[in-house]
C-alpha atoms as a PDB file:
ATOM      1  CA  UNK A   1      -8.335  20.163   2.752  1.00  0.00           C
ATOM      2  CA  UNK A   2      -7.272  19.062  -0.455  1.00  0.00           C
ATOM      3  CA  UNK A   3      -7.287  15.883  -2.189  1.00  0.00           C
ATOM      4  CA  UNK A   4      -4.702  13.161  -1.645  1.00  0.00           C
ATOM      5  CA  UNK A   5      -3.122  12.299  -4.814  1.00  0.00           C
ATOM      6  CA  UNK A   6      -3.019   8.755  -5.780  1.00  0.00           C
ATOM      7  CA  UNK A   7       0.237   7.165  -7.531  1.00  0.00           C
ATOM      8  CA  UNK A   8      -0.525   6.502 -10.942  1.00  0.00           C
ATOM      9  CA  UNK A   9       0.140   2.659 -10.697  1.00  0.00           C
ATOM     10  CA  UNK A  10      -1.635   1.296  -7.536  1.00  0.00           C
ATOM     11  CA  UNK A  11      -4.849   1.121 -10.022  1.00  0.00           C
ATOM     12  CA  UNK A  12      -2.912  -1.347 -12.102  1.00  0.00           C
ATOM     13  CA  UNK A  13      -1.620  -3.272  -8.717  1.00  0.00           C
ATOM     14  CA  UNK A  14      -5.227  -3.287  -7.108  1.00  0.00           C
ATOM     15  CA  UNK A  15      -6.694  -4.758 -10.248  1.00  0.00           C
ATOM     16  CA  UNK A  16      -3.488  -7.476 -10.267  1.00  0.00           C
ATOM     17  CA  UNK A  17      -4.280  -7.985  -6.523  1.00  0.00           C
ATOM     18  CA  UNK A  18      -7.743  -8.841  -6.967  1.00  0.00           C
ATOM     19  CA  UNK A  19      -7.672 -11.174  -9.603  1.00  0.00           C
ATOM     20  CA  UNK A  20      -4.949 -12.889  -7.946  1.00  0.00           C
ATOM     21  CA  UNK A  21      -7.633 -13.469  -4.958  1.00  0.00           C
ATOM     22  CA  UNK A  22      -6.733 -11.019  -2.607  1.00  0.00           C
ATOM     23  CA  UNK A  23      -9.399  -8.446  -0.824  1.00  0.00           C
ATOM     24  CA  UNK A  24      -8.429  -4.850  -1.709  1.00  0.00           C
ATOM     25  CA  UNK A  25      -9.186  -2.074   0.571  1.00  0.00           C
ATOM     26  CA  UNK A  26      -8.101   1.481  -0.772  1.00  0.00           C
ATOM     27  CA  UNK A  27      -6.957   3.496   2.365  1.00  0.00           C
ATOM     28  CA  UNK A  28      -5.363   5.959   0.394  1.00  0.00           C
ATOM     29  CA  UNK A  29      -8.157   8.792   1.296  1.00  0.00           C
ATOM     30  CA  UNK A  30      -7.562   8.422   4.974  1.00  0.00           C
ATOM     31  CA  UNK A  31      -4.255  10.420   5.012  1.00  0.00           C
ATOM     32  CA  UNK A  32      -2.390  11.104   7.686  1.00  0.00           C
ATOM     33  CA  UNK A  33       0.249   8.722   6.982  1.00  0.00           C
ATOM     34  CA  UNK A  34      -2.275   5.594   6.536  1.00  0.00           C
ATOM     35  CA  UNK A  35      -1.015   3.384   3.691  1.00  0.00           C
ATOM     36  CA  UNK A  36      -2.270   2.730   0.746  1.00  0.00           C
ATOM     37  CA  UNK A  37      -4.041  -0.220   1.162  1.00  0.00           C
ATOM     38  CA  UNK A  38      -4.841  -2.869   3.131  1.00  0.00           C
ATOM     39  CA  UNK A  39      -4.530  -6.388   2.016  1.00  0.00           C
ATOM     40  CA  UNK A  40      -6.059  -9.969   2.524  1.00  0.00           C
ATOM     41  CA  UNK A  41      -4.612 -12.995   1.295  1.00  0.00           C
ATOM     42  CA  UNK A  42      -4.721 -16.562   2.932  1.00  0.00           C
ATOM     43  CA  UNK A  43      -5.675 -15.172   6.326  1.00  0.00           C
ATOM     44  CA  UNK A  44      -3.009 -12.737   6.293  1.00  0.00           C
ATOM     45  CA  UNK A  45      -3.184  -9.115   6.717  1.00  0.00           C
ATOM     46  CA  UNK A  46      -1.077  -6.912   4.270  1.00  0.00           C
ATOM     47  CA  UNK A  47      -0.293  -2.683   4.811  1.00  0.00           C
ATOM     48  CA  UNK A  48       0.820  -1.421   1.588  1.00  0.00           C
ATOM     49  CA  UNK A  49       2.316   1.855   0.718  1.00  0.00           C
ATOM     50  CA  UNK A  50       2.590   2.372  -2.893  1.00  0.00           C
ATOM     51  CA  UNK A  51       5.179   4.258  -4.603  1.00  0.00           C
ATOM     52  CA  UNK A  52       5.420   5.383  -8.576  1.00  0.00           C
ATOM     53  CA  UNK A  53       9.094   4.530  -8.485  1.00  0.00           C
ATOM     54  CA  UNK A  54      12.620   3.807  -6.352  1.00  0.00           C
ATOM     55  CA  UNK A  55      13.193   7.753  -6.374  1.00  0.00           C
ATOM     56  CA  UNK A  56       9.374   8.029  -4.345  1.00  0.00           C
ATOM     57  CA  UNK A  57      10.367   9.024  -0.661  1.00  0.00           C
ATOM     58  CA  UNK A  58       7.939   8.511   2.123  1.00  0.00           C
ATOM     59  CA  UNK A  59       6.720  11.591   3.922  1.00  0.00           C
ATOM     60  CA  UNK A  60       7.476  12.166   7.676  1.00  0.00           C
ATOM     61  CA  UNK A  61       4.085  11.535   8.701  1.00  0.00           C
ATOM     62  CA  UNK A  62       4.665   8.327   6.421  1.00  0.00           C
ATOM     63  CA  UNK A  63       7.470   7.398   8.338  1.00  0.00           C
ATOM     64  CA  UNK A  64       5.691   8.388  11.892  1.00  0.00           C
ATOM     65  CA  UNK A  65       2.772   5.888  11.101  1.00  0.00           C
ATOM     66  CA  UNK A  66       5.417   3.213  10.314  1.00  0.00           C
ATOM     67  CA  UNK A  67       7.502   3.534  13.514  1.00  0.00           C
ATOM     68  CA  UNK A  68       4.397   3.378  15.417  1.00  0.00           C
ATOM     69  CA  UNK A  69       2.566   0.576  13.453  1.00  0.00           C
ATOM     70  CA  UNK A  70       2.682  -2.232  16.386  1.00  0.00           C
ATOM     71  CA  UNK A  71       0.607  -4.404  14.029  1.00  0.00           C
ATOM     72  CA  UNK A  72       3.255  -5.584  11.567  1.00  0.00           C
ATOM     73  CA  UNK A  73       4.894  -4.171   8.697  1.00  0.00           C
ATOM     74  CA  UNK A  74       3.706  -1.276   6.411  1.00  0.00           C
ATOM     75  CA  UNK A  75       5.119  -2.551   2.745  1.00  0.00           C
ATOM     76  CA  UNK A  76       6.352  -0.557   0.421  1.00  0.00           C
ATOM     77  CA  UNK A  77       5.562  -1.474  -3.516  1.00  0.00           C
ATOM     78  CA  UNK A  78       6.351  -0.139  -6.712  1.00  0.00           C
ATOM     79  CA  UNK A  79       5.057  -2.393  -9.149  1.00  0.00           C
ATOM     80  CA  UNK A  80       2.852  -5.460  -9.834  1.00  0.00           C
ATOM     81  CA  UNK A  81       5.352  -7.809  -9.615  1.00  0.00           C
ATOM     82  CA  UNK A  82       6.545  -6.630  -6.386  1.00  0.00           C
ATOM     83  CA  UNK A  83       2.774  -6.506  -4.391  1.00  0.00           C
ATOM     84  CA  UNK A  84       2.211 -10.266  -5.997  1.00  0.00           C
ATOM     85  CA  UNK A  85       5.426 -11.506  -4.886  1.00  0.00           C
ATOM     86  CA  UNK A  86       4.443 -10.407  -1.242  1.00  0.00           C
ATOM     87  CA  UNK A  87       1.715 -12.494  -1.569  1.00  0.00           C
ATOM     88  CA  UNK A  88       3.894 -15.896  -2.363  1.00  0.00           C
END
């Protein structure tokens, strides 16, 4: 099993996340479709899929998680600005 490769800007978004407040999970490890991360900001509950850029496709088992996420939305986010403005 190999390693799941991590887009080289949700370091810069978890670190923007957290010092805006917000409790960072990193899901990326789990695979399978999971997002990214999981968010927590004033008792709300945030599934984020990051993406390096607007060109980034999600994969089909991306897209199979997504239809069959019955708890909300999976979010997709490219950049700092975008995950913080989520948040407000």
């Amino acid at each position: 099993m190999r390693a799941k490769r991590v887009d080289v800007n949700q370091k810069d978004i978890v670190n923007a996340l957290k010092m805006f407040g917000a409790t960072v999970v990193d899901l990326s490890s789990v695979g399978k479709g999971c997002p990214d991360l999981l968010i927590g900001f004033n008792n709300k509950t945030y599934l984020i899929e990051v993406k390096r850029d607007s060109k980034a496709k999600f994969t089909p088992q991306q897209l199979q998680f997504n239809e069959s996420w019955r708890g909300g939305l999976v979010v997709r986010v490219e950049t700092v600005q975008d995950a913080l403005a989520l948040l407000n």
